[in-house]
Protein backbone atom coordinates (compact mmCIF):
# COMPACT_ATOMS: atom_id res chain seq x y z
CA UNK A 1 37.16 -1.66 -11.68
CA UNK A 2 34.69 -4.35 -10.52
CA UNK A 3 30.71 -2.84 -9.83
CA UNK A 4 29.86 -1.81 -6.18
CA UNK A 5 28.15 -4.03 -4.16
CA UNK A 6 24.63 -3.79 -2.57
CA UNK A 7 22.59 -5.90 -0.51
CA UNK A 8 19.08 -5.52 -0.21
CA UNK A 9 17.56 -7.42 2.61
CA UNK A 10 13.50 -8.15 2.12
CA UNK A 11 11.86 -9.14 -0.81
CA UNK A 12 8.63 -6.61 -0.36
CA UNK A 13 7.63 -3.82 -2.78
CA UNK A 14 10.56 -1.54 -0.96
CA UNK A 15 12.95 -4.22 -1.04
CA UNK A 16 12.12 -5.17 -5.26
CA UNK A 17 12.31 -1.30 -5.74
CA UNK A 18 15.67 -0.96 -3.64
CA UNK A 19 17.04 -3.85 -6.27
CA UNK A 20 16.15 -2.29 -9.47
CA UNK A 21 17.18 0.62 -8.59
CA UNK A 22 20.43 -0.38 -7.68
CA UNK A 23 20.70 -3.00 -10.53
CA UNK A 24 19.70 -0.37 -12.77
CA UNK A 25 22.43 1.47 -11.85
CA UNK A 26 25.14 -0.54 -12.22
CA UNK A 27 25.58 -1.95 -9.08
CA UNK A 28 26.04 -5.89 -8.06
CA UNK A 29 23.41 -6.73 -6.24
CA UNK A 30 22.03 -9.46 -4.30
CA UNK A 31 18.44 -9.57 -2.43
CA UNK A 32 17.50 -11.51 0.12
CA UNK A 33 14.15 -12.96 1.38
CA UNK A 34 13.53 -14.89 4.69
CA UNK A 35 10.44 -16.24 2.98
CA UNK A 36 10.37 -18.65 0.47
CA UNK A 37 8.20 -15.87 -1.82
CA UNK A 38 8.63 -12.64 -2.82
CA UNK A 39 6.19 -9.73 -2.94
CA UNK A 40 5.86 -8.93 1.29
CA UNK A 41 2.54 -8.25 2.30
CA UNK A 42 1.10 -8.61 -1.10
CA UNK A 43 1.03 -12.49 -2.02
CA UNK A 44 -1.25 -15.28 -2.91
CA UNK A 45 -2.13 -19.01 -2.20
CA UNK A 46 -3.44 -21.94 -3.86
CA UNK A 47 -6.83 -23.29 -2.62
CA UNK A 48 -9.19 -25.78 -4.39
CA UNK A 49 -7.67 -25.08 -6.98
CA UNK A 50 -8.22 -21.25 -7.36
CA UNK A 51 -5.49 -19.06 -6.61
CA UNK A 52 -6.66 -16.25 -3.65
CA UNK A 53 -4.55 -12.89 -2.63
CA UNK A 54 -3.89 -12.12 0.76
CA UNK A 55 -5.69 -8.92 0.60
CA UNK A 56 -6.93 -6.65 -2.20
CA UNK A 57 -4.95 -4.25 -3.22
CA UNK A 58 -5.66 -1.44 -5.11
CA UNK A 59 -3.78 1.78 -6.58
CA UNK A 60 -4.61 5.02 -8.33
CA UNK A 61 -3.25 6.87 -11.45
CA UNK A 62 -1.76 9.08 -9.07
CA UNK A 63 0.57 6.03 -7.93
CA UNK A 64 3.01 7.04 -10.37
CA UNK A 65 5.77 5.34 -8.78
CA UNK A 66 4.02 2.16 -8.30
CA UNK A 67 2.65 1.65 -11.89
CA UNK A 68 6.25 2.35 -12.96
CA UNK A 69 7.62 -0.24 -11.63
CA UNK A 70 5.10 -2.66 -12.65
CA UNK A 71 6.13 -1.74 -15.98
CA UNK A 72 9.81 -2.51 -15.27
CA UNK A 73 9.00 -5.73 -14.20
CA UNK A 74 6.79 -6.47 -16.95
CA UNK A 75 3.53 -6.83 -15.50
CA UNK A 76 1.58 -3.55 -16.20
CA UNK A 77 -0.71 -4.97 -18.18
CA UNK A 78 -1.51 -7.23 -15.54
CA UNK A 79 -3.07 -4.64 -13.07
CA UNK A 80 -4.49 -1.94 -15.51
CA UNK A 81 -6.45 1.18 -14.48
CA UNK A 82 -10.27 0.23 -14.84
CA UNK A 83 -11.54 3.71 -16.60
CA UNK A 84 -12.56 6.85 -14.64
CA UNK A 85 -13.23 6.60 -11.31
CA UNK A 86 -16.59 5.02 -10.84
CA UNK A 87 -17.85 3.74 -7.31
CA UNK A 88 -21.26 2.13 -6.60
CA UNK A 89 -22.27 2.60 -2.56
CA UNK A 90 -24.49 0.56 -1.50
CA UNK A 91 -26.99 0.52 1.69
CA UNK A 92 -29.09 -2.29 2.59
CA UNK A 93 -32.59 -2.01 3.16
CA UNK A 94 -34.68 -4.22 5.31
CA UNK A 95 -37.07 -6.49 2.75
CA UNK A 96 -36.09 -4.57 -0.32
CA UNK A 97 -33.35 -3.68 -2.73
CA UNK A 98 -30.32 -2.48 -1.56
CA UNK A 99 -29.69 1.95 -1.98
CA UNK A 100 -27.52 2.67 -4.43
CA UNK A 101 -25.59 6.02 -4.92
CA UNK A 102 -22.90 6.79 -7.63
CA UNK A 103 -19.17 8.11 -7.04
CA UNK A 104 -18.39 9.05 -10.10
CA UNK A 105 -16.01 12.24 -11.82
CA UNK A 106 -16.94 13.53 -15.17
CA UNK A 107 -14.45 15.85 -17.37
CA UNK A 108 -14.69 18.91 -15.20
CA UNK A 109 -11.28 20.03 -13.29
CA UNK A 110 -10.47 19.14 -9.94
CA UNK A 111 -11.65 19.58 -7.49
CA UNK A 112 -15.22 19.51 -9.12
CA UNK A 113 -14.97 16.38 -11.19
CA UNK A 114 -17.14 14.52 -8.61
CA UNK A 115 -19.32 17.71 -7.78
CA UNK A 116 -21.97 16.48 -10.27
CA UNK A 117 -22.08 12.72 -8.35
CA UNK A 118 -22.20 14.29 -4.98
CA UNK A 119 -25.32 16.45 -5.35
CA UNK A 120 -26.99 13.87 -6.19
CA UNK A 121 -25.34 11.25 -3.50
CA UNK A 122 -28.38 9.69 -1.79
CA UNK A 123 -26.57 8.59 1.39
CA UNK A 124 -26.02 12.51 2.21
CA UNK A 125 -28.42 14.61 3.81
CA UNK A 126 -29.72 17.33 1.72
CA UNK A 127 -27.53 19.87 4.29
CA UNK A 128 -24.75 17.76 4.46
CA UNK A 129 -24.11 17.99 0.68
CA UNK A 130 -24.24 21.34 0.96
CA UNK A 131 -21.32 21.28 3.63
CA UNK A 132 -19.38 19.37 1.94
CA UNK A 133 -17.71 22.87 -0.09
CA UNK A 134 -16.71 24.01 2.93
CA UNK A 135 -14.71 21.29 3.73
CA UNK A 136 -13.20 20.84 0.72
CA UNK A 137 -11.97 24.32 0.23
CA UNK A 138 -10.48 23.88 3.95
CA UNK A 139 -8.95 21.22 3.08
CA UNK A 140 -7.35 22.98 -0.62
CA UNK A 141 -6.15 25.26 1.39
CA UNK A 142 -3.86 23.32 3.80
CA UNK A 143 -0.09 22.99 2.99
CA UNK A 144 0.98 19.01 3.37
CA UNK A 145 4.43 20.38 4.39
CA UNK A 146 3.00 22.21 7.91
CA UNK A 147 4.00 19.95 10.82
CA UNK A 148 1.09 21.15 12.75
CA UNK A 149 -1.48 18.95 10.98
CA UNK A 150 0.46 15.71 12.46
CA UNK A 151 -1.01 17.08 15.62
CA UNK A 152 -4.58 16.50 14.82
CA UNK A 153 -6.89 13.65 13.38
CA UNK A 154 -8.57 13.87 10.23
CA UNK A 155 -12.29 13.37 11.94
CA UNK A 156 -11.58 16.89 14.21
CA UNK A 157 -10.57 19.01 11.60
CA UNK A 158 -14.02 17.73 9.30
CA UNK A 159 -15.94 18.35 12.81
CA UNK A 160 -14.65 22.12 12.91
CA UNK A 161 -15.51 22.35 9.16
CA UNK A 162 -19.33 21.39 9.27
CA UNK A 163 -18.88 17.97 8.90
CA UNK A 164 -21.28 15.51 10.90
CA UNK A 165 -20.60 11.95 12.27
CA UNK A 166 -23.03 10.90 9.41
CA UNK A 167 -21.38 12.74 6.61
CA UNK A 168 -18.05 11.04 7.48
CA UNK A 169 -19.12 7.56 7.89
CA UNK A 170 -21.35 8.05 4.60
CA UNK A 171 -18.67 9.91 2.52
CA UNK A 172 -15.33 10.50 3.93
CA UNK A 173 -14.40 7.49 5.97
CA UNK A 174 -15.27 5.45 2.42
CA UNK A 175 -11.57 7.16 1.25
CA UNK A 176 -9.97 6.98 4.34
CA UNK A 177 -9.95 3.77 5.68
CA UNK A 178 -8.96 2.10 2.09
CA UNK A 179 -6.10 4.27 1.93
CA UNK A 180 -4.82 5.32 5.68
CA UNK A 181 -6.19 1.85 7.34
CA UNK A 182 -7.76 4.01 10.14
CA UNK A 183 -11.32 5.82 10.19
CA UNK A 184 -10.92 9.66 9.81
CA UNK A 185 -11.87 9.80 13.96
CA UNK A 186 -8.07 8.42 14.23
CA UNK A 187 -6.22 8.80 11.33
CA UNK A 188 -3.82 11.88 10.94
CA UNK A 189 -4.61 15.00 9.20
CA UNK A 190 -1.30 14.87 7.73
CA UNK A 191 -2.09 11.38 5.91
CA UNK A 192 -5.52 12.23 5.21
CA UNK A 193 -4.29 15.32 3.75
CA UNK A 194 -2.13 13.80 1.37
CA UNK A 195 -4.90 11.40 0.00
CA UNK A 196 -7.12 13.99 -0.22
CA UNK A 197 -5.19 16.30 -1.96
CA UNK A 198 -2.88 14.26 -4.19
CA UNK A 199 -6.07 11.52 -5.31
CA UNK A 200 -8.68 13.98 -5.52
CA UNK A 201 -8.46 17.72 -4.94
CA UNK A 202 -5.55 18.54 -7.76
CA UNK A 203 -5.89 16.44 -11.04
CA UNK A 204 -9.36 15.24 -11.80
CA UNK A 205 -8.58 11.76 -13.23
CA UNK A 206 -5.83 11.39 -9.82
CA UNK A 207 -7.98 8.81 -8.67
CA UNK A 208 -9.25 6.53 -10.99
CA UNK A 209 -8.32 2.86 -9.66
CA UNK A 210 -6.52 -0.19 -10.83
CA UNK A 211 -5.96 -3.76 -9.72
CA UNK A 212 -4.64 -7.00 -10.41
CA UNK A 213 -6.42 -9.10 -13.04
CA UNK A 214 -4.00 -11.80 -11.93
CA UNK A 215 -2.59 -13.45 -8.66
CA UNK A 216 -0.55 -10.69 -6.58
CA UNK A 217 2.50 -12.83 -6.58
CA UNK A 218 2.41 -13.67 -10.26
CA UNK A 219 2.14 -9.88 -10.60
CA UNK A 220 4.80 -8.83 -8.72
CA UNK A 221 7.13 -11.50 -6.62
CA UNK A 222 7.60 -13.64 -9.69
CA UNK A 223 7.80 -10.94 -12.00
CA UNK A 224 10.36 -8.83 -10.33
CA UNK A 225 12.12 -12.07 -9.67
CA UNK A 226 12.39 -12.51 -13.38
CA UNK A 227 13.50 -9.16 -14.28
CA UNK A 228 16.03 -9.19 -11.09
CA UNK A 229 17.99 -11.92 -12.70
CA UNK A 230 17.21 -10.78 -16.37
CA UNK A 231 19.34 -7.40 -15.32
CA UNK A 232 22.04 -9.71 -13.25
CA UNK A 233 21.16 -9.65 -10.16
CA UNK A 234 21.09 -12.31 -7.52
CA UNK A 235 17.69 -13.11 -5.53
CA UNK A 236 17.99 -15.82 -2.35
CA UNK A 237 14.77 -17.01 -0.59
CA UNK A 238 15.06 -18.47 2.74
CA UNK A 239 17.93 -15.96 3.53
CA UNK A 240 17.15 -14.76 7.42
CA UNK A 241 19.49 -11.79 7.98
CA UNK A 242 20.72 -12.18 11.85
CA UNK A 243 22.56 -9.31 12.05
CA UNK A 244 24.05 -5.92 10.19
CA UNK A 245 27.93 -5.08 11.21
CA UNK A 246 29.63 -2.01 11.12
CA UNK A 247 33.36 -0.93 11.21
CA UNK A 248 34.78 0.18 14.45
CA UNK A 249 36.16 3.59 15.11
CA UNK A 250 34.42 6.81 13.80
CA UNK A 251 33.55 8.65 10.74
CA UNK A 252 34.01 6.75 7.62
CA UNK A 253 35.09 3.73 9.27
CA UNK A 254 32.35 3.30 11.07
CA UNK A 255 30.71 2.01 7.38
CA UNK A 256 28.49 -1.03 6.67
CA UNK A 257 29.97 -4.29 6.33
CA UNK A 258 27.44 -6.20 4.98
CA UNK A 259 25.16 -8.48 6.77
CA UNK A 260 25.54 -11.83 8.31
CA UNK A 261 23.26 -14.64 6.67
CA UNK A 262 23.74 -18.64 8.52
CA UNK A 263 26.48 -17.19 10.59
CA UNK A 264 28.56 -16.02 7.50
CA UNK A 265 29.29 -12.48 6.65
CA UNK A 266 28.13 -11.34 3.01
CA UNK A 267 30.44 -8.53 2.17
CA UNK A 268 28.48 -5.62 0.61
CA UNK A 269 29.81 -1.71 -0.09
CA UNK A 270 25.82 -0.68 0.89
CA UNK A 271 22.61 -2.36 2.18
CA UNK A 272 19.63 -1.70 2.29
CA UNK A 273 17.12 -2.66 5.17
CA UNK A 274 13.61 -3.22 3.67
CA UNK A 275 11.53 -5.23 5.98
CA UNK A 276 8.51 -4.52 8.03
CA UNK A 277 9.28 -1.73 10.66
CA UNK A 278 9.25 -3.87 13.81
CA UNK A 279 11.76 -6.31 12.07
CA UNK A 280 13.77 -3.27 11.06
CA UNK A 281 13.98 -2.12 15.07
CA UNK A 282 15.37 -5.35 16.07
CA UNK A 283 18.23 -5.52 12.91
CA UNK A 284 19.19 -1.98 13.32
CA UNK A 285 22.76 -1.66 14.43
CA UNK A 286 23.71 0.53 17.47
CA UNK A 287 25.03 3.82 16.52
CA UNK A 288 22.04 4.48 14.12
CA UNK A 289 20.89 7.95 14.16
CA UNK A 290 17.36 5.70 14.11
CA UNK A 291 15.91 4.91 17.59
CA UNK A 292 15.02 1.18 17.17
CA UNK A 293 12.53 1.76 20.01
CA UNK A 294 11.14 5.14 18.54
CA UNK A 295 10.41 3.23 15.20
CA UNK A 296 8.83 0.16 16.80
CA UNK A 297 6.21 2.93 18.34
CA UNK A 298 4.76 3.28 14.58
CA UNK A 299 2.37 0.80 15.98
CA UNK A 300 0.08 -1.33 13.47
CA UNK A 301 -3.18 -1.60 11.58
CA UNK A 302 -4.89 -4.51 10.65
CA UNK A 303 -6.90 -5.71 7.66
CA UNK A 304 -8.56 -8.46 6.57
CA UNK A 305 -10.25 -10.36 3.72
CA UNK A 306 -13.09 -13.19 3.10
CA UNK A 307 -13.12 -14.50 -0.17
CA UNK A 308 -16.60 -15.95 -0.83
CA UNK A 309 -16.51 -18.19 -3.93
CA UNK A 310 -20.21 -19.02 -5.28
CA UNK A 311 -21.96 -21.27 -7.98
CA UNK A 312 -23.47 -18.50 -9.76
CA UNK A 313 -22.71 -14.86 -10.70
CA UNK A 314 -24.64 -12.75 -7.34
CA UNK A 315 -23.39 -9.22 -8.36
CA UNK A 316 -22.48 -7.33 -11.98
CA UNK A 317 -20.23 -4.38 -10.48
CA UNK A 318 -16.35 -4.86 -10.97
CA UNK A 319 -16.56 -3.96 -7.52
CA UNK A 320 -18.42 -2.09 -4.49
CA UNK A 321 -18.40 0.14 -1.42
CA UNK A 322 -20.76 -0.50 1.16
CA UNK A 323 -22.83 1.29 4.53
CA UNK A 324 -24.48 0.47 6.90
CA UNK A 325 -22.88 -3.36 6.77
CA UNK A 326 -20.16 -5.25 7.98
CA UNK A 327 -18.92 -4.90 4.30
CA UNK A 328 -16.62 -1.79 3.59
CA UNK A 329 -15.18 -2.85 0.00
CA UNK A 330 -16.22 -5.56 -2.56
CA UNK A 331 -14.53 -6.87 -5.69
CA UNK A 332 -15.21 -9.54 -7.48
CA UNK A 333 -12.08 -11.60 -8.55
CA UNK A 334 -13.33 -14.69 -10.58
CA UNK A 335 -10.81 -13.19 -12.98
CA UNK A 336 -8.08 -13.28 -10.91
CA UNK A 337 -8.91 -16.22 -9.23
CA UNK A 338 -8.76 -18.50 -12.21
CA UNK A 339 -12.17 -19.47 -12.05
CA UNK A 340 -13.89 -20.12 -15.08
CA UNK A 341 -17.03 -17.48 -15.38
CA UNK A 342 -19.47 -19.66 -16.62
CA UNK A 343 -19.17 -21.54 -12.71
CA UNK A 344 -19.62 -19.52 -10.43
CA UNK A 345 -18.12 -16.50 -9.15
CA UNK A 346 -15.28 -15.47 -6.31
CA UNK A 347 -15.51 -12.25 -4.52
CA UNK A 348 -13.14 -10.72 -2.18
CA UNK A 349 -14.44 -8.86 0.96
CA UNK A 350 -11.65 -6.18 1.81
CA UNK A 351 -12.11 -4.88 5.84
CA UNK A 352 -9.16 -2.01 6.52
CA UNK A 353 -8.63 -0.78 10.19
CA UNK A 354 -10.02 -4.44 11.38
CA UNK A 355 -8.97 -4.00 14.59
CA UNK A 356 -12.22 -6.01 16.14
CA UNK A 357 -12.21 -8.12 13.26
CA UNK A 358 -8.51 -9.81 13.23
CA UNK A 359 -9.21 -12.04 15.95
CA UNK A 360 -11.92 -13.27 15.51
CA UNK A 361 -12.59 -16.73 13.94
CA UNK A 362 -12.80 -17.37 10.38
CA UNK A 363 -15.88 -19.38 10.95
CA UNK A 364 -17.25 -16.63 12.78
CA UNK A 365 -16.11 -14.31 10.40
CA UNK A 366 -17.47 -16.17 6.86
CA UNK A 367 -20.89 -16.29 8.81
CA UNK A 368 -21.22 -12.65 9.43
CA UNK A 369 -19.80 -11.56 5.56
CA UNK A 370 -21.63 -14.26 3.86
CA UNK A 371 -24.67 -12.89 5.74
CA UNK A 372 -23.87 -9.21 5.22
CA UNK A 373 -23.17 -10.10 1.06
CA UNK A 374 -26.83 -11.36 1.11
CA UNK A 375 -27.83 -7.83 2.32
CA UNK A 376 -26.48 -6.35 -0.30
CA UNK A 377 -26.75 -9.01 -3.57
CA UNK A 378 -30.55 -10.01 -3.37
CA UNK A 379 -29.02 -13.01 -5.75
CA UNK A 380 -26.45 -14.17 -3.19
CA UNK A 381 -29.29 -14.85 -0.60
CA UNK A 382 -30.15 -18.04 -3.26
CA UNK A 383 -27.00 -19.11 -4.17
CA UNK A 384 -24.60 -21.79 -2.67
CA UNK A 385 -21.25 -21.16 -1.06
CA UNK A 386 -18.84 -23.31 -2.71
CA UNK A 387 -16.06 -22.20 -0.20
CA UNK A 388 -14.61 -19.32 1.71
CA UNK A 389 -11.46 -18.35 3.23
CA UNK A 390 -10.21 -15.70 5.71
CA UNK A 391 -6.80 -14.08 4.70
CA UNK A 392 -5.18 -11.73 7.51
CA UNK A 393 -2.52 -9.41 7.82
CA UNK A 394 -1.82 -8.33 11.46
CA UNK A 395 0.72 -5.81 10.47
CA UNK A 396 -0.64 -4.90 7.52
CA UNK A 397 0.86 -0.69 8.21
CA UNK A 398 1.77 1.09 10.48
CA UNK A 399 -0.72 2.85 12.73
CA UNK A 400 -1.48 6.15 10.88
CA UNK A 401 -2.50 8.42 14.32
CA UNK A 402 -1.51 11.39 14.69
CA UNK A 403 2.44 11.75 15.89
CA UNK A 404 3.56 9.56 13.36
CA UNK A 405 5.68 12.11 11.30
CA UNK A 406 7.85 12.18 13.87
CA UNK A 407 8.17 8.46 13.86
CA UNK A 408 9.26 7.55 10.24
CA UNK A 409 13.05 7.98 9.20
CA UNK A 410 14.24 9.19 6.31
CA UNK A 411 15.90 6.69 4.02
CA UNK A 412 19.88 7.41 5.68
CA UNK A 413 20.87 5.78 8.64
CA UNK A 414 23.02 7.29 10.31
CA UNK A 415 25.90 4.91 9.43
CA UNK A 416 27.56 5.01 6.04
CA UNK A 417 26.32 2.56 3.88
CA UNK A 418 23.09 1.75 5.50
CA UNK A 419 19.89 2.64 4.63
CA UNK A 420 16.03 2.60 4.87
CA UNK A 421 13.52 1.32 2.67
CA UNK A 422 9.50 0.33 3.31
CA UNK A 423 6.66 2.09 3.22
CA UNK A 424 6.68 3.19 6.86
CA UNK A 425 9.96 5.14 6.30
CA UNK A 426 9.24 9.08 5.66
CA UNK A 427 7.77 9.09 1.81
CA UNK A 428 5.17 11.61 2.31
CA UNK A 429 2.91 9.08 1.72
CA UNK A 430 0.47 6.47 3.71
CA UNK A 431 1.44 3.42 3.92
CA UNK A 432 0.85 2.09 0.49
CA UNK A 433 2.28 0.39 -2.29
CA UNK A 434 3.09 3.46 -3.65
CA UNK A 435 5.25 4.35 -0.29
CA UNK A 436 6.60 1.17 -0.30
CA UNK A 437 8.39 1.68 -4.35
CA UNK A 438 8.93 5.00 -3.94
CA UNK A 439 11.13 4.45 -0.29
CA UNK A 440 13.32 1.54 -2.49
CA UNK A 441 13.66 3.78 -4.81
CA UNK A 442 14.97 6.90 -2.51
CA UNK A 443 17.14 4.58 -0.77
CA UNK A 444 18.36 2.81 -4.00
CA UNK A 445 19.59 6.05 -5.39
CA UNK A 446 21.34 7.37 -1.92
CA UNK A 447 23.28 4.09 -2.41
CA UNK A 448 24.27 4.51 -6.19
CA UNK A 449 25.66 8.15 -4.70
CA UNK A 450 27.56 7.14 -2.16
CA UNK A 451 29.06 4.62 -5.02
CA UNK A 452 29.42 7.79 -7.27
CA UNK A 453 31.50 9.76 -4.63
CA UNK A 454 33.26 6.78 -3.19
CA UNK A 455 34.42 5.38 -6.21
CA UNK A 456 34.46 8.57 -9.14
CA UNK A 457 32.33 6.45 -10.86
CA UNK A 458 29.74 9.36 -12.25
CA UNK A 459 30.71 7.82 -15.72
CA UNK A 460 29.77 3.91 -14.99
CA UNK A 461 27.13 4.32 -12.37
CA UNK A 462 23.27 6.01 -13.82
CA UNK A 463 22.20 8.79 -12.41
CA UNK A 464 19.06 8.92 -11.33
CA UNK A 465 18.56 12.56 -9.72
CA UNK A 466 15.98 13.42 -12.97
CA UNK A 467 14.26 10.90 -13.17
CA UNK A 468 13.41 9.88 -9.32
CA UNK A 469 13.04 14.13 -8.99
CA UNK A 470 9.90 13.33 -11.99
CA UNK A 471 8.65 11.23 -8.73
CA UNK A 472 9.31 13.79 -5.63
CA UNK A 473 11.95 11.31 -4.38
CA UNK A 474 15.07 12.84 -5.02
C-alpha cells in the first residue's frame, strides 16, 4: 500500500516542524515555499561580505520543543544555551559610566533562583524590591488554564499587586517585551502568565538563554532542507499556493484535495496550512470551522534590528539589556556574522513592540542607535562605524492584547484533512519559535491519525501520542 500523502504549505518553523513530523511518520510529503528560502521570519542576508539575521532570536531551556528540533535537523550545536541565566542592565549616566545591575539565578529553587540578584538590583527602588514578593506569589498562584486572565493586561494586574510604573519599565517590561512583543501595559495576562511561569517561576534553570552562533538560515532553512530530503521528502521554493479545494457534498466528502500550485492541482490525502496568519485568512477554504476574518483580527507586532558593525571591540558582554535608552536588547554577533575578531566587531540592536520605530527611516534610525550605543559603551563613542543596516519585520507576531485566546484556532480545521500550523494558532504559548515547532508538530501528528484511522495503518505509520504528550502537544 503506497504512504499517505501530505502537503505542507510554508517553509517557516511551523511549516519545517509540520514536515518532519509527517516525514517521520511515514508519510510522503512535499513542502512548499513561496520564497526562494526557507526558515519564515527567521532568515539572513549577505552584506559586505558579512552575513546579518533579520532579527535576533533567542530561546530558553524551557523551549523544549524548539531545541528538539534543532537537533533533528542537525544544527543544535549551532545555537547552544550560553550557561545560567546571566543579564547585565545597563543605564546611562550623563558624563560618566553607564549603571550596571546583574540578572542573574544561582542554585536555589524556583522561584528564588534570582532572589539573591534582585535585592541587590540597583535600578529598583529600595521599596520596590521589596514588592516585588508580592507579585510574584500572585502571579504563582494563577492557573494559565482560567479564561478570565485573557480579559486583562499584564501591566493592571502588576498595578493591583504593588507594582509601580517604574518597577515595570525597570524589571518586568525587560521579560515581556522580548518574549510577548508588547510592554506589560498591553500585553495579555494570559501570555505574560505563561512566560512568567513556565521561564521563571517553576524550574530555576527554565530560563537560561541560547542563540545562534551562526547565520539563522544556515541554522535552520538550510538545515531542515537537508534533513527534509535526507528522510525523503520533497521541498519546492517558489511554490505560491493559490488556492486549497475541498470535495463537494458533506461529511467525509467534504475532505481536502490538495492545493493548487501554477494553476495545477497537487493531490495530497492532508495539508497542512503553515503561513503567517493573515496569509492563512485569505487561503482558508469556505466551510472552515475557522473565521478567516476572526483570525485576521490577531492583529500584528513589530520589531526591528540595527546591526552596527565597528573597527574595534566597544563592549565585552555576550550581550545586554538596557534603560533608560532607545536600546532594549544588545548582542554582539561578530561570531555569527563571520567577521574576523581581531577587526572589528558587529552588534545587533534588537527593538520588540517597535510600533513607532518600523517606519521610520533607517538613516534616521542608525543615527539614534549608533548614538544611544555610545551611551552605553564609553568605547563606542571613539570608534568608527564601518556600516550599519536596518532589518524589519512588520508582522513579526501577532498582537498579544488581551482577547486573543479567543482568536487562535486549534490545529483542526474544520474540514477533513486540513489543518493549522504557526505560531499564532492556539499552542499555549506566545508567539515564539517555540509556538511555531510545537503547532507543526500538533498538526503533523493530527495528520499521521487521520492516516492511521483512514488507512489501518497503526502498524506502518509512528505514533507519536508519547512522545509529542513529553511536549504538552498531544
Amino acid at each position: 500500500m503506497s504512504a499517505p500523502r501530505a502537503v505542507v504549505v510554508g517553509g517557516g518553523l511551523a511549516g519545517l516542524s509540520a514536515a518532519l513530523t509527517l516525514v517521520d511518520g511515514g508519510a510522503e510529503v512535499v513542502l512548499l515555499e513561496a520564497r526562494p528560502r526557507l526558515g519564515g521570519a527567521t532568515w539572513s542576508f549577505q552584506r559586505n561580505g558579512l552575513s546579518f539575521d533579520n532579527g535576533q532570536h533567542v530561546h530558553m531551556r524551557c523551549c523544549t520543543a524548539y531545541r528538539r528540533f534543532l537537533r533533528r535537523i542537525g544544527s543544535a550545536q549551532d545555537a547552544p544555551l550560553r550557561g545560567r541565566l546571566e543579564i547585565p542592565v545597563l543605564r546611562p549616566v550623563p558624563g560618566a559610566e553607564p549603571a550596571v545591575a546583574w540578572l542573574r539565578r544561582d542554585s536555589l529553587p524556583a522561584p528564588l533562583q534570582l532572589g539573591r540578584a534582585l535585592t541587590r538590583y540597583r535600578h529598583l527602588r529600595p521599596a520596590d524590591r521589596a514588592r516585588l514578593g508580592g507579585a510574584v506569589l500572585a502571579l504563582l498562584r494563577l492557573e494559565l488554564t482560567d479564561a478570565s486572565l485573557d480579559s486583562e493586561t499584564f501591566g493592571s494586574f502588576l498595578a493591583r499587586h504593588g507594582q509601580r510604573a517604574a518597577a515595570v519599565e525597570a524589571l518586568w517590561d525587560l521579560i515581556a517585551l522580548p518574549t510577548l512583543n508588547l510592554r506589560a501595559g498591553e500585553a495579555s495576562l494570559a501570555l505574560a502568565a505563561k512566560v512568567f511561569k513556565t521561564g521563571l517561576l517553576t524550574e530555576p534553570d527554565a530560563a537560561d538563554l541560547g542563540w545562534a552562533r551562526v547565520p539563522l538560515g544556515r541554522l535552520h532553512g538550510d538545515a531542515a532542507a537537508s534533513a527534509l530530503r535526507l528522510a525523503g521528502a520533497t521541498v519546492r521554493r517558489r511554490s505560491k499556493v493559490e488556492a486549497i479545494p475541498v470535495g463537494a457534498g458533506t461529511g467525509s466528502e467534504r475532505a481536502v484535495q490538495g492545493v493548487f500550485v501554477g494553476g495545477e492541482l497537487l493531490a495530497a490525502d492532508a495539508v497542512v496550512l503553515a503561513v503567517p496568519h493573515e496569509a492563512a485568512a485569505d487561503l482558508l477554504p469556505a466551510g472552515a470551522s475557522v473565521d478567516p476574518g476572526v483570525v485576521a483580527g490577531l492583529g500584528r507586532s513589530p520589531i526591528i534590528d540595527v546591526h552596527v558593525v565597528y573597527d574595534r571591540k566597544v563592549f565585552d558582554y555576550p550581550m545586554a539589556a538596557a534603560l533608560g535608552s532607545p536600546v532594549q536588547y544588545v548582542f554582539d554577533t561578530t561570531e555569527s556574522s563571520g567577521m574576523p575578531p581581531e577587526e572589528g566587531q558587529c552588534v545587533a540592536v534588537s527593538v520588540s513592540g517597535a510600533d513607532a520605530e518600523h517606519g521610520e527611516a533607517p538613516a534616521r534610525l542608525v543615527e539614534r542607535y549608533v548614538a544611544a550605543l555610545a551611551e552605553l559603551f564609553p568605547r563606542a563613542r571613539t570608534a568608527r562605524v564601518v556600516d550599519a543596516v536596518v532589518t524589519r519585520e512588520h508582522s513579526a507576531t501577532f498582537r498579544a492584547t488581551p482577547g486573543t485566546a479567543r482568536l487562535r484556532p486549534r490545529p483542526d480545521s474544520g474540514i477533513p484533512g486540513l489543518y493549522l500550523a504557526g505560531a499564532w494558532t492556539d499552542t499555549g504559548w506566545p508567539a515564539t519559535m517555540e509556538g511555531a515547532v510545537r503547532s507543526g508538530i500538533a498538526a503533523g501528528a493530527m495528520a499521521l491519525r487521520r492516516f492511521s484511522r483512514a488507512r489501518g495503518l497503526l502498524g506502518g505509520l509512528a505514533d507519536p501520542g508519547e512522545d509529542l504528550s513529553e511536549e504538552g502537544v498531544a
